[in-house]
C-alpha atoms as a PDB file:
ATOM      1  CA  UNK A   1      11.118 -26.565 -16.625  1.00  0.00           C
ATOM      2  CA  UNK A   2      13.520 -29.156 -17.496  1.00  0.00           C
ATOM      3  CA  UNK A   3      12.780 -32.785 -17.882  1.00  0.00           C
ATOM      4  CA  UNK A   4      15.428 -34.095 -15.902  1.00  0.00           C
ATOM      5  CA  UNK A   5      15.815 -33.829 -12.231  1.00  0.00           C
ATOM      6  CA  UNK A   6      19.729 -35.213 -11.519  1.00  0.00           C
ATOM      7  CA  UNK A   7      21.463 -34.807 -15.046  1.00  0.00           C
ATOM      8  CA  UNK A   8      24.727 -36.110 -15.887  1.00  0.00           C
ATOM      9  CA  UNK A   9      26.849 -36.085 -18.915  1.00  0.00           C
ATOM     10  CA  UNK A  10      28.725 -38.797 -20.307  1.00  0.00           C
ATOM     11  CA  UNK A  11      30.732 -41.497 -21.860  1.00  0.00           C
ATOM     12  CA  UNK A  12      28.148 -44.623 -22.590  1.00  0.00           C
ATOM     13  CA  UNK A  13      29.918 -48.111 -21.887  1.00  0.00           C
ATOM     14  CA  UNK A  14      27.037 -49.183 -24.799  1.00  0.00           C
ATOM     15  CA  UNK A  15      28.312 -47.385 -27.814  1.00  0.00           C
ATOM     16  CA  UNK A  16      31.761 -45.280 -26.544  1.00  0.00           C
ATOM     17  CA  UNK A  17      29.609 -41.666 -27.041  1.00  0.00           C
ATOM     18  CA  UNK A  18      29.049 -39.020 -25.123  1.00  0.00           C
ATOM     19  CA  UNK A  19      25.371 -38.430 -24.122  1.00  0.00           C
ATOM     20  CA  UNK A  20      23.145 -36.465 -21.661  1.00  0.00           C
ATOM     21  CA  UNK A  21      21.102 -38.372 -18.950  1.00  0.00           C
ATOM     22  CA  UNK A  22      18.923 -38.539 -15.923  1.00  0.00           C
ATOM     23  CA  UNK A  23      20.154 -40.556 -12.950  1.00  0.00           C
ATOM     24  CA  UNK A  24      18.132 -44.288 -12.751  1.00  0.00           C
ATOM     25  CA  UNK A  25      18.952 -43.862  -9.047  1.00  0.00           C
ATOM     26  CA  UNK A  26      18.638 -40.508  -7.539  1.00  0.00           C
ATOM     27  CA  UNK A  27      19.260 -41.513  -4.075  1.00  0.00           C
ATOM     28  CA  UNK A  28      22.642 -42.352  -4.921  1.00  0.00           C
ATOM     29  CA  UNK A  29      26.148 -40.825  -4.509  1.00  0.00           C
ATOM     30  CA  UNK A  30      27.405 -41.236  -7.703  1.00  0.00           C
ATOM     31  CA  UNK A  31      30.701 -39.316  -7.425  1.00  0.00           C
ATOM     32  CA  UNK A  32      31.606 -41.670  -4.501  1.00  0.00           C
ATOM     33  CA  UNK A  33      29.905 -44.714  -6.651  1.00  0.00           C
ATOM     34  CA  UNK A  34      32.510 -43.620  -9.280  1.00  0.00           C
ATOM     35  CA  UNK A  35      35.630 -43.641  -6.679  1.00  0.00           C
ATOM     36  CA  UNK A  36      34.423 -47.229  -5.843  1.00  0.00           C
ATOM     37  CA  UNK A  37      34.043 -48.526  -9.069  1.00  0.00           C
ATOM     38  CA  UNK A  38      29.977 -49.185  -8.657  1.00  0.00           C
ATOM     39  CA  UNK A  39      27.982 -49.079 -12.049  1.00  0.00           C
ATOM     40  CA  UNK A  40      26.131 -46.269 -12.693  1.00  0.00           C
ATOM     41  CA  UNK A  41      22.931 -45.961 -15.147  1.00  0.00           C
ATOM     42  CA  UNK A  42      21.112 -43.075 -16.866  1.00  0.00           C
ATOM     43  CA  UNK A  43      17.973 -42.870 -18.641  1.00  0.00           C
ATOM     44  CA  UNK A  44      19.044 -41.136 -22.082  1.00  0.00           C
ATOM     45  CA  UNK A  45      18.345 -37.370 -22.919  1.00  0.00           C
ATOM     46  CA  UNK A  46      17.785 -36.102 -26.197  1.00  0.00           C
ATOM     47  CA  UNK A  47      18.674 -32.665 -27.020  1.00  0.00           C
ATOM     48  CA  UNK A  48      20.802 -30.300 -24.462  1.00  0.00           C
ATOM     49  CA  UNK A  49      20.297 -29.458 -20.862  1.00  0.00           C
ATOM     50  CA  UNK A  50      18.211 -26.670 -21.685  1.00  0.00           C
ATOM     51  CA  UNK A  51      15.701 -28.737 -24.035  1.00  0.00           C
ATOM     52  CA  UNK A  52      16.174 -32.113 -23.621  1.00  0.00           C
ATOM     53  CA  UNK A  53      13.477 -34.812 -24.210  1.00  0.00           C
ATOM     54  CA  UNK A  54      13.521 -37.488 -21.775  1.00  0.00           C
ATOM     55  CA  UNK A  55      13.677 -41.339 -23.232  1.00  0.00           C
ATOM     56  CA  UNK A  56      12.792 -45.177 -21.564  1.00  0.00           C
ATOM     57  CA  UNK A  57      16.179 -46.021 -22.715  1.00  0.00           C
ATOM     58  CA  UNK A  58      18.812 -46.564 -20.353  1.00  0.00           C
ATOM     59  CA  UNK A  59      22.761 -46.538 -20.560  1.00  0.00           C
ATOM     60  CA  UNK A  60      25.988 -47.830 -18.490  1.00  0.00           C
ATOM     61  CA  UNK A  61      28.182 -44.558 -17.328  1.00  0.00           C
ATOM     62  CA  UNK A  62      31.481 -45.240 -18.468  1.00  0.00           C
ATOM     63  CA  UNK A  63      33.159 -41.806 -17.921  1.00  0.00           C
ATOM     64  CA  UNK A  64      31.660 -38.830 -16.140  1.00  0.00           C
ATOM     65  CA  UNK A  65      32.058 -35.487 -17.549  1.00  0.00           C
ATOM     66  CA  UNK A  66      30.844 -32.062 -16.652  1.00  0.00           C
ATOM     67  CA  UNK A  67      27.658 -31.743 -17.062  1.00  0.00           C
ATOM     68  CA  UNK A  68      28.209 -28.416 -18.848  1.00  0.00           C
ATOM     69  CA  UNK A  69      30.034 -28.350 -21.800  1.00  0.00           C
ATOM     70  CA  UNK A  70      32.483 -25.401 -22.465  1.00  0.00           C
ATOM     71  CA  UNK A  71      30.558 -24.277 -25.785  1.00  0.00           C
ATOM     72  CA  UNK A  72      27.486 -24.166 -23.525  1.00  0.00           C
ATOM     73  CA  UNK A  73      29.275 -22.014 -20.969  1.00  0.00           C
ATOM     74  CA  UNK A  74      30.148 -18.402 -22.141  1.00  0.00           C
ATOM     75  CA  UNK A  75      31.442 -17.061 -18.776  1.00  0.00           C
ATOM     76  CA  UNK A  76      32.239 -18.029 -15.400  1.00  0.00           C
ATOM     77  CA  UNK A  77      31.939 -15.975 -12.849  1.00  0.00           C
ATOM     78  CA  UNK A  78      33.001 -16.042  -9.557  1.00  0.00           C
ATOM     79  CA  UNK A  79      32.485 -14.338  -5.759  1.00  0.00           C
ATOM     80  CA  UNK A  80      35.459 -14.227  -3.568  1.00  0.00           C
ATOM     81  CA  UNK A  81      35.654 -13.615   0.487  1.00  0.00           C
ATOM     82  CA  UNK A  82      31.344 -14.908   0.141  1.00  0.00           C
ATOM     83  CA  UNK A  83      31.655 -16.763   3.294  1.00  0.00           C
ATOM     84  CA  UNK A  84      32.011 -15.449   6.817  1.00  0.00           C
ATOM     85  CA  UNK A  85      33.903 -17.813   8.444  1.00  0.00           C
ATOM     86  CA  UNK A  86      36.751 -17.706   5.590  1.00  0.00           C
ATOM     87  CA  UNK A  87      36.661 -13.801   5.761  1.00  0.00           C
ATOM     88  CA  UNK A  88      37.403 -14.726   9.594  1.00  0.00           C
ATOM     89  CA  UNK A  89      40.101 -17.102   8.704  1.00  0.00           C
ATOM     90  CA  UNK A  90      41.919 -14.634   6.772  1.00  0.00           C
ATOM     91  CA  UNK A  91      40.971 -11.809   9.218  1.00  0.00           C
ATOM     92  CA  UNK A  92      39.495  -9.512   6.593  1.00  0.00           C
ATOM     93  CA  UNK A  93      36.908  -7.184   6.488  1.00  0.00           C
ATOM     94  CA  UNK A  94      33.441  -8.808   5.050  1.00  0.00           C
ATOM     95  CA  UNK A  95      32.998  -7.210   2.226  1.00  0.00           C
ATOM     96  CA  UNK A  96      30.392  -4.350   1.410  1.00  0.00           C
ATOM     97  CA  UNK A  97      29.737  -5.867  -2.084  1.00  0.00           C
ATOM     98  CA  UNK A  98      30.147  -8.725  -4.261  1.00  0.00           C
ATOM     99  CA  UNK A  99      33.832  -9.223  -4.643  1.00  0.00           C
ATOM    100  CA  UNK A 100      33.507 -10.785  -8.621  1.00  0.00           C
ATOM    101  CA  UNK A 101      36.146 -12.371 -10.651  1.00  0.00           C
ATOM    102  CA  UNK A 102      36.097 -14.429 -13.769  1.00  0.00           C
ATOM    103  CA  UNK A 103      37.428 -17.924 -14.989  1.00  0.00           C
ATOM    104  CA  UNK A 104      37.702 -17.947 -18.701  1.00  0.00           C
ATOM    105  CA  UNK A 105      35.452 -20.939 -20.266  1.00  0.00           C
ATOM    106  CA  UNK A 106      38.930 -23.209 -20.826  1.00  0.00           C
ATOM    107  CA  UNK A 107      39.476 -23.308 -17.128  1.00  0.00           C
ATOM    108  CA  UNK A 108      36.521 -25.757 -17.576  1.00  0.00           C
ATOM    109  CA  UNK A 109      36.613 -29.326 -16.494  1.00  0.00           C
ATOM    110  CA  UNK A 110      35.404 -32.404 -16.096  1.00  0.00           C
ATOM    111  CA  UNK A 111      34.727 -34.310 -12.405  1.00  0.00           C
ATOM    112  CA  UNK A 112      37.103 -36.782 -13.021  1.00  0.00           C
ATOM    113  CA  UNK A 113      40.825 -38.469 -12.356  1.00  0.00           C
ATOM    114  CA  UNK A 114      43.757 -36.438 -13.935  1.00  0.00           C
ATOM    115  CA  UNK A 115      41.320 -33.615 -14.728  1.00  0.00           C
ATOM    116  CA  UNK A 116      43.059 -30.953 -13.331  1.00  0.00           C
ATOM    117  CA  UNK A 117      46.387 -29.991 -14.540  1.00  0.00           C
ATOM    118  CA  UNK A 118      48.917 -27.954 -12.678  1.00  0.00           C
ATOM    119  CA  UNK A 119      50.703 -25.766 -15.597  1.00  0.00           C
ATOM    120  CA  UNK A 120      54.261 -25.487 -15.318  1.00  0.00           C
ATOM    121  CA  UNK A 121      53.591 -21.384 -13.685  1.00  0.00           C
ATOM    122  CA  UNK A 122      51.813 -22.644 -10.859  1.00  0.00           C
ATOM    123  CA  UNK A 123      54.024 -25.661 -10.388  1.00  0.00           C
ATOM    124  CA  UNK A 124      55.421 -23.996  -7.196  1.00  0.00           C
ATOM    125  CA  UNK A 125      53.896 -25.889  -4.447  1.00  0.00           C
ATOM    126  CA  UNK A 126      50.984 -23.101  -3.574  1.00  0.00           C
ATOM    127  CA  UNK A 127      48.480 -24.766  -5.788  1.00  0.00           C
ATOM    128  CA  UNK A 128      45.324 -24.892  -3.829  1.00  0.00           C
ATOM    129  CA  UNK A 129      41.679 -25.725  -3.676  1.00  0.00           C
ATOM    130  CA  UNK A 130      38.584 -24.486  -2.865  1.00  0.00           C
ATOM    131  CA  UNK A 131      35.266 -26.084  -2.660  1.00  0.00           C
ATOM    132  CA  UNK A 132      31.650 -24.455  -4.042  1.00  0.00           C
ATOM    133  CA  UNK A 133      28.014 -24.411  -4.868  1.00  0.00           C
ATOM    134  CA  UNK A 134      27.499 -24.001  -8.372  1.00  0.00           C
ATOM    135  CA  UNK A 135      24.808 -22.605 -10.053  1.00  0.00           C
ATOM    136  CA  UNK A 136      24.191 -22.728 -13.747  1.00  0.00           C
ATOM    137  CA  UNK A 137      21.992 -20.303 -15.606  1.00  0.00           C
ATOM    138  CA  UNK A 138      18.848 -21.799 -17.599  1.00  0.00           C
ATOM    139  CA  UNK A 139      17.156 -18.795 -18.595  1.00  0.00           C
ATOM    140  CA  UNK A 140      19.403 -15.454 -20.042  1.00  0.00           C
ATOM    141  CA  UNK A 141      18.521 -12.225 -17.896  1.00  0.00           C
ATOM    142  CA  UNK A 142      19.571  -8.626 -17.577  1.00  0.00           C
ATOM    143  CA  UNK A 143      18.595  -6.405 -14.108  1.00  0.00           C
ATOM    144  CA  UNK A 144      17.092  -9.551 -12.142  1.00  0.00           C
ATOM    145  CA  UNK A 145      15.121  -8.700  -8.970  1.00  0.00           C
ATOM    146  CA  UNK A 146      16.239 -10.649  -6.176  1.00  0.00           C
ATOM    147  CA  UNK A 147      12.810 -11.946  -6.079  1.00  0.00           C
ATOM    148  CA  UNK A 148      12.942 -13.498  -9.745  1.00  0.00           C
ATOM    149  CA  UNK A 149      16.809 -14.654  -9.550  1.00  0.00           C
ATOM    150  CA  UNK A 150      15.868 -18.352  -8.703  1.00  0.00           C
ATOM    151  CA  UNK A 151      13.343 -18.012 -11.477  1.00  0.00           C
ATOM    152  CA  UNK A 152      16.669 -17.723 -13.996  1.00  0.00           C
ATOM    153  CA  UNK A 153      18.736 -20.853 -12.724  1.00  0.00           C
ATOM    154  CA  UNK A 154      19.019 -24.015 -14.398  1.00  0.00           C
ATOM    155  CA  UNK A 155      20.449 -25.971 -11.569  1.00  0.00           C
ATOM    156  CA  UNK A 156      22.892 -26.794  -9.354  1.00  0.00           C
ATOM    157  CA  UNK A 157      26.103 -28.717  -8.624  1.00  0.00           C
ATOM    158  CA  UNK A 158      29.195 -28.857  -7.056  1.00  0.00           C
ATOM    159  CA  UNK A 159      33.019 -26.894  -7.953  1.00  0.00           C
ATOM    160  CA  UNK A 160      36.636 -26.394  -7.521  1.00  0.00           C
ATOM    161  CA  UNK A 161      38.277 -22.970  -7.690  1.00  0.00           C
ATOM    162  CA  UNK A 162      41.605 -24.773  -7.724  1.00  0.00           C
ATOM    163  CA  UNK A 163      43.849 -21.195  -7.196  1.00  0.00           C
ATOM    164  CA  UNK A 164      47.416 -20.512  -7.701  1.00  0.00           C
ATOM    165  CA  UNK A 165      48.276 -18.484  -4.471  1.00  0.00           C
ATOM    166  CA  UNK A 166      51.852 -17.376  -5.687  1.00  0.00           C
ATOM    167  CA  UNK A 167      49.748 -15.707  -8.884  1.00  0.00           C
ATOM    168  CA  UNK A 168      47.014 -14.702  -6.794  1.00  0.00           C
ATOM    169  CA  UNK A 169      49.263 -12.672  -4.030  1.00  0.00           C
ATOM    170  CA  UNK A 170      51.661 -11.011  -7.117  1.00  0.00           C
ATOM    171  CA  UNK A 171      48.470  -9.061  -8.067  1.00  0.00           C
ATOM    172  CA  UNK A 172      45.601  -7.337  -7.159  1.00  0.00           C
ATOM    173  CA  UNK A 173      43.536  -8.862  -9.892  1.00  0.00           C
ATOM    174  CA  UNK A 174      42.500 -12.269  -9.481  1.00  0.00           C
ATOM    175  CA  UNK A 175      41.529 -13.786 -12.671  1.00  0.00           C
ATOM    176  CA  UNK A 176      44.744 -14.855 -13.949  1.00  0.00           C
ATOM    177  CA  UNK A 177      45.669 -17.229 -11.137  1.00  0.00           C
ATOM    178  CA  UNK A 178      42.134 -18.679 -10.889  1.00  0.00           C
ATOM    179  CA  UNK A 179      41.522 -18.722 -14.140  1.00  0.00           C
ATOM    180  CA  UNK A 180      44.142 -21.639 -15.495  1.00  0.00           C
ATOM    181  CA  UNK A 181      43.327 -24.312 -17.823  1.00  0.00           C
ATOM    182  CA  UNK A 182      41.573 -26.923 -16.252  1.00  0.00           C
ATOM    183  CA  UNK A 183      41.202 -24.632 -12.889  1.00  0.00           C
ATOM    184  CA  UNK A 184      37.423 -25.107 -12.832  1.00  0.00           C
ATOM    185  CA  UNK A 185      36.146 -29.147 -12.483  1.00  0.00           C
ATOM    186  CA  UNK A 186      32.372 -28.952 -11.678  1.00  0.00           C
ATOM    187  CA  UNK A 187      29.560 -31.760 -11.360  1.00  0.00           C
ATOM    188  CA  UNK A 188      29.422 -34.802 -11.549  1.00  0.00           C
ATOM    189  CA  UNK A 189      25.151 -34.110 -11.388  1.00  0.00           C
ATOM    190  CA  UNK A 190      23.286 -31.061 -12.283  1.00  0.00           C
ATOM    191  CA  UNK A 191      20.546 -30.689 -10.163  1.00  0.00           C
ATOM    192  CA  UNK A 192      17.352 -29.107 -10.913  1.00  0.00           C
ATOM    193  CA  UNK A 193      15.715 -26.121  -9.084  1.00  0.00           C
ATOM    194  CA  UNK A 194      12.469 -28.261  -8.509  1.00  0.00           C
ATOM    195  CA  UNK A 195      14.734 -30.400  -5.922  1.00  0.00           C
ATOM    196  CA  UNK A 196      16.507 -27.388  -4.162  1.00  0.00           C
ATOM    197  CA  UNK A 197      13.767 -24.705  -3.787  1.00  0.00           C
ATOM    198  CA  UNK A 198      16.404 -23.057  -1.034  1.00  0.00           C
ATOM    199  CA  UNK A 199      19.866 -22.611  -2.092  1.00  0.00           C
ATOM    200  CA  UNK A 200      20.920 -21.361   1.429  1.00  0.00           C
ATOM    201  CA  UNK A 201      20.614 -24.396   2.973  1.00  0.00           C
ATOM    202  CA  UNK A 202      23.130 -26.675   1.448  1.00  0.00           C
ATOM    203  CA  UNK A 203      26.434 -28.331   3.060  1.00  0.00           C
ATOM    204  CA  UNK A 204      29.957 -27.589   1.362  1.00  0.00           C
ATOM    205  CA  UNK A 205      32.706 -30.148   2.382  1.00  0.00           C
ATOM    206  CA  UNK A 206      36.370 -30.815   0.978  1.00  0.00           C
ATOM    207  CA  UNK A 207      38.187 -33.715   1.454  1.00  0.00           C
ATOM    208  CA  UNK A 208      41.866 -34.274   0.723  1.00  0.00           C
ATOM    209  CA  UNK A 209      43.587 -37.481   0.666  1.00  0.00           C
ATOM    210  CA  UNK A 210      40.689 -39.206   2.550  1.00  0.00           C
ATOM    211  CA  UNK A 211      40.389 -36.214   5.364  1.00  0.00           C
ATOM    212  CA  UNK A 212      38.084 -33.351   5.830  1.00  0.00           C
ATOM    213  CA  UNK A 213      39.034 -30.342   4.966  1.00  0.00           C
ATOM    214  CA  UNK A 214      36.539 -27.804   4.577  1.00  0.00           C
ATOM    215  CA  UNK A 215      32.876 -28.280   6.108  1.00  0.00           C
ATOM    216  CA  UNK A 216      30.877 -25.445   5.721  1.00  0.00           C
ATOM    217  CA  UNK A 217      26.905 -24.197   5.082  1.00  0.00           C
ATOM    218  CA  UNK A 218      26.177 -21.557   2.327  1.00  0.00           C
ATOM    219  CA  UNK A 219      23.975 -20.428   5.340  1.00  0.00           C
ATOM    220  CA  UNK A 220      27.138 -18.245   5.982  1.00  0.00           C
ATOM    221  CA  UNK A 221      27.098 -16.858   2.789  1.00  0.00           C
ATOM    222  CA  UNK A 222      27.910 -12.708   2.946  1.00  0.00           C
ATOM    223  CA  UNK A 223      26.053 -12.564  -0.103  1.00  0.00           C
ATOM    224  CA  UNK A 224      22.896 -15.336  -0.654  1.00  0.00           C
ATOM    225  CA  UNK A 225      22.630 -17.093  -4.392  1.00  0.00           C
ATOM    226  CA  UNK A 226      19.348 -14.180  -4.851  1.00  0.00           C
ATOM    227  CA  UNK A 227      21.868 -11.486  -4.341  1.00  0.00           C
ATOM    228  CA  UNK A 228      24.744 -12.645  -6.320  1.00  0.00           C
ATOM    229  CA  UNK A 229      22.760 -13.160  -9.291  1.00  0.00           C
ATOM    230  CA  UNK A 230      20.882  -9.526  -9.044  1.00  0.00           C
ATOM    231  CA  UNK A 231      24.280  -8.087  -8.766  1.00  0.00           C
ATOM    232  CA  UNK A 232      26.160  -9.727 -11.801  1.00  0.00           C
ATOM    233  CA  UNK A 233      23.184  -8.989 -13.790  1.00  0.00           C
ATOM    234  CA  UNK A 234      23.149  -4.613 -12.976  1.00  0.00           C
ATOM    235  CA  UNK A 235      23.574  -3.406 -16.681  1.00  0.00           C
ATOM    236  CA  UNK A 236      25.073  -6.673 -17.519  1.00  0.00           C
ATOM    237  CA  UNK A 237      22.906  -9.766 -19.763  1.00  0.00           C
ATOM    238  CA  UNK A 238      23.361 -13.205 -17.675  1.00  0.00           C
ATOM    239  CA  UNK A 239      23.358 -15.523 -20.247  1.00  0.00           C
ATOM    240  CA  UNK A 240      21.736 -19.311 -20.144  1.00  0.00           C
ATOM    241  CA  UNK A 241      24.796 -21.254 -19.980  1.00  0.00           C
ATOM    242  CA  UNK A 242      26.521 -18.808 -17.247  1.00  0.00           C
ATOM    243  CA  UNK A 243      28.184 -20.664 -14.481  1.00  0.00           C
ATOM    244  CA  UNK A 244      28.426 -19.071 -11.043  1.00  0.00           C
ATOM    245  CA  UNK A 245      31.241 -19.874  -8.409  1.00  0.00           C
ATOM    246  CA  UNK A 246      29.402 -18.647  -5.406  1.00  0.00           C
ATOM    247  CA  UNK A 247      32.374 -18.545  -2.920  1.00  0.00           C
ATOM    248  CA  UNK A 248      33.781 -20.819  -0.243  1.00  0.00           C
ATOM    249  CA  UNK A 249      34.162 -21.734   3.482  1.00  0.00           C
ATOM    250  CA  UNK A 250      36.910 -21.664   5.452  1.00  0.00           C
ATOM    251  CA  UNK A 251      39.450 -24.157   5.176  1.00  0.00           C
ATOM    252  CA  UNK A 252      41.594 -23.404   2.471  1.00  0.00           C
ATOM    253  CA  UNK A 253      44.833 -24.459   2.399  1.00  0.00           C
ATOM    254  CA  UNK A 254      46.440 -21.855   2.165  1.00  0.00           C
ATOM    255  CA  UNK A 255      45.512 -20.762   6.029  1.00  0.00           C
ATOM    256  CA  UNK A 256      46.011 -24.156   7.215  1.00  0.00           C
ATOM    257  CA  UNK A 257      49.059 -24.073   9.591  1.00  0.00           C
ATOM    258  CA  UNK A 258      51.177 -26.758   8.440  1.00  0.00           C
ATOM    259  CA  UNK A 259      49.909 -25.006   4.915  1.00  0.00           C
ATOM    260  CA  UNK A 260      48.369 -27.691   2.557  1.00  0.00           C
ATOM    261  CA  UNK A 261      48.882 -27.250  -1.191  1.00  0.00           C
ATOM    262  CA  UNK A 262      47.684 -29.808  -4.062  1.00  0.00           C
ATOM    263  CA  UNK A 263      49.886 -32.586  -4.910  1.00  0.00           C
ATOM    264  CA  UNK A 264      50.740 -34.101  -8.039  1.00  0.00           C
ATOM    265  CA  UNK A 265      49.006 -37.789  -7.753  1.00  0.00           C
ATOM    266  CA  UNK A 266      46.828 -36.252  -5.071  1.00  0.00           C
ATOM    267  CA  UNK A 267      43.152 -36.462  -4.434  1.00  0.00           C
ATOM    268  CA  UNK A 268      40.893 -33.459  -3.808  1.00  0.00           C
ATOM    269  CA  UNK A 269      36.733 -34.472  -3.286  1.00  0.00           C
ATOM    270  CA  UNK A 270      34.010 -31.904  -2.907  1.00  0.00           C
ATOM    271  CA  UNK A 271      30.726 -32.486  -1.785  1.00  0.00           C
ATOM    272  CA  UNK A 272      27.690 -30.799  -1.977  1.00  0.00           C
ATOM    273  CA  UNK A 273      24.720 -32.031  -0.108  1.00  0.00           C
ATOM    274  CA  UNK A 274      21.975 -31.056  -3.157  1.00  0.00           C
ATOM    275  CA  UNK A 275      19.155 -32.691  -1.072  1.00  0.00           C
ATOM    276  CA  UNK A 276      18.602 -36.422  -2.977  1.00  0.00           C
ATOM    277  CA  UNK A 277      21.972 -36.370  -4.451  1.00  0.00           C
ATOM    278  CA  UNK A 278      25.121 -35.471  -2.823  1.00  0.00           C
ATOM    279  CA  UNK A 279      27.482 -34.659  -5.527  1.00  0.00           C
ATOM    280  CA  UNK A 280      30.836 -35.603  -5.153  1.00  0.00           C
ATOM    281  CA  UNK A 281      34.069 -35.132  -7.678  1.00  0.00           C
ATOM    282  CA  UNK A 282      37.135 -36.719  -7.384  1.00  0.00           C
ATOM    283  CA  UNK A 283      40.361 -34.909  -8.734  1.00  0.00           C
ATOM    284  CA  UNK A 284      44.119 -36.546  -8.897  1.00  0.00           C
ATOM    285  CA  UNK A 285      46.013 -33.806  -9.861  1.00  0.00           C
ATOM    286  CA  UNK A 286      49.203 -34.380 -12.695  1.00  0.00           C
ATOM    287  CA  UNK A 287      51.504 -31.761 -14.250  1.00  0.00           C
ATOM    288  CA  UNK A 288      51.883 -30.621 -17.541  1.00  0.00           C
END
């Protein structure tokens, strides 16, 4: 087991380096603590977030970052139409099985202002977002049992599958317009197993410019956490430092009617309620 509970990864206000930690203050919010300027302190981990020795010694959070470096994460994979209310909303079929996709590693970012960047292909106004439980993989597997998939999970936190919907619609294939740079912001906290024993009973909300626009349950999910992992591991080796997208609920806005699309100098939140913590990022979106 690890010896952190709510992890976090950052900049230290002490000495301007990046380092891991575990939250001084579990009970509180610190994505929204970030949006309101509050300080934020974390008791300093040695090591990575698969071995990490826990320390007395406590720093100042100057700059969240993923929790989950991209050198730690060799894949991302992802589950689209996982939620029955957004195969509803799109008036499609639920599907039989998984329907998988992958985000290459570089689509990986960090909960933070100006983190996501809208390349100049997507820059067409159908730019859109999608909020998800994230699970990260602790412990490498190949042929899991549904019964022993929470057994290989490091923790969780919270994601964006910010999608290009002009890409997405030219294809059949999905990868390429979910799979940008910067396309993939997850944390701010990693949270460990030992403080969500049931991953089906978490809240997924997205707010945009200060209003609600998805508020789901992954209750609904088509396909539970347990299942997704057993599938992506038939034949295949889940590493430890996979990440898993594990679908979202409806409100997209790309079935919103006026449509909503993501704005340069806009602000996308997600939450996930992970029991003591609700995680929370906070994207502004700028072009490049």
């Amino acid at each position: 087991m690890p010896c952190w509970t709510h992890l976090i990864r950052f900049v230290a206000e002490e000495d301007d380096q990046v380092h891991l930690g575990q939250l001084v203050d579990t009970s509180r919010d610190i994505g929204q603590d970030t949006v309101n300027n509050i300080p934020i302190t974390a008791y300093l981990i040695i090591g990575d977030i698969f071995n990490g020795v826990l320390t007395d010694k406590v720093y100042t959070v100057k700059k969240i970052l993923s929790p989950v470096t991209r050198e730690q994460c060799n894949y991302i994979r992802c589950m689209g139409l996982n939620y029955s209310d957004h195969a509803q909303e799109a008036n499609l079929p639920l599907p039989a099985s998984p329907e998988v996709f992958m985000k290459p590693r570089t689509a990986l970012t960090d909960p933070f202002p100006t983190a996501v960047t809208i390349p100049l292909c997507a820059q067409d106004g159908t730019s859109d977002y999608e909020a998800e439980l994230c699970v990260v993989i602790g412990k490498t597997g190949r042929d899991i049992p549904e019964e022993k998939a929470l057994e290989h999970i490091l923790g969780y936190t919270a994601s964006n599958d910010i999608s290009a919907r002009t890409l997405q619609l030219a294809t059949k294939q999905w990868s390429l317009s979910k799979g940008l740079d910067n396309s993939c912001p997850i944390g701010p906290v990693l949270v460990s197993t030992t403080e969500i024993p049931d991953p089906q009973k978490l809240r997924i909300k997205a707010l945009y410019n200060g209003k609600t626009v998805q508020d789901g349950h992954t209750g609904n999910m088509v396909f539970g956490v347990k299942q997704q992992i057993a599938a992506l591991s038939q034949g295949t080796t889940l590493e430890a430092g996979t990440i898993i997208l594990t679908g979202t609920p409806a409100g997209i806005g790309y079935f919103k009617r006026p449509r909503i699309h993501l704005e340069d100098g806009s602000m996308c939140m997600k939450v996930s309620d992970l029991r003591r913590d609700n995680a929370v990022e906070k994207v502004k979106n700028r072009r490049k």
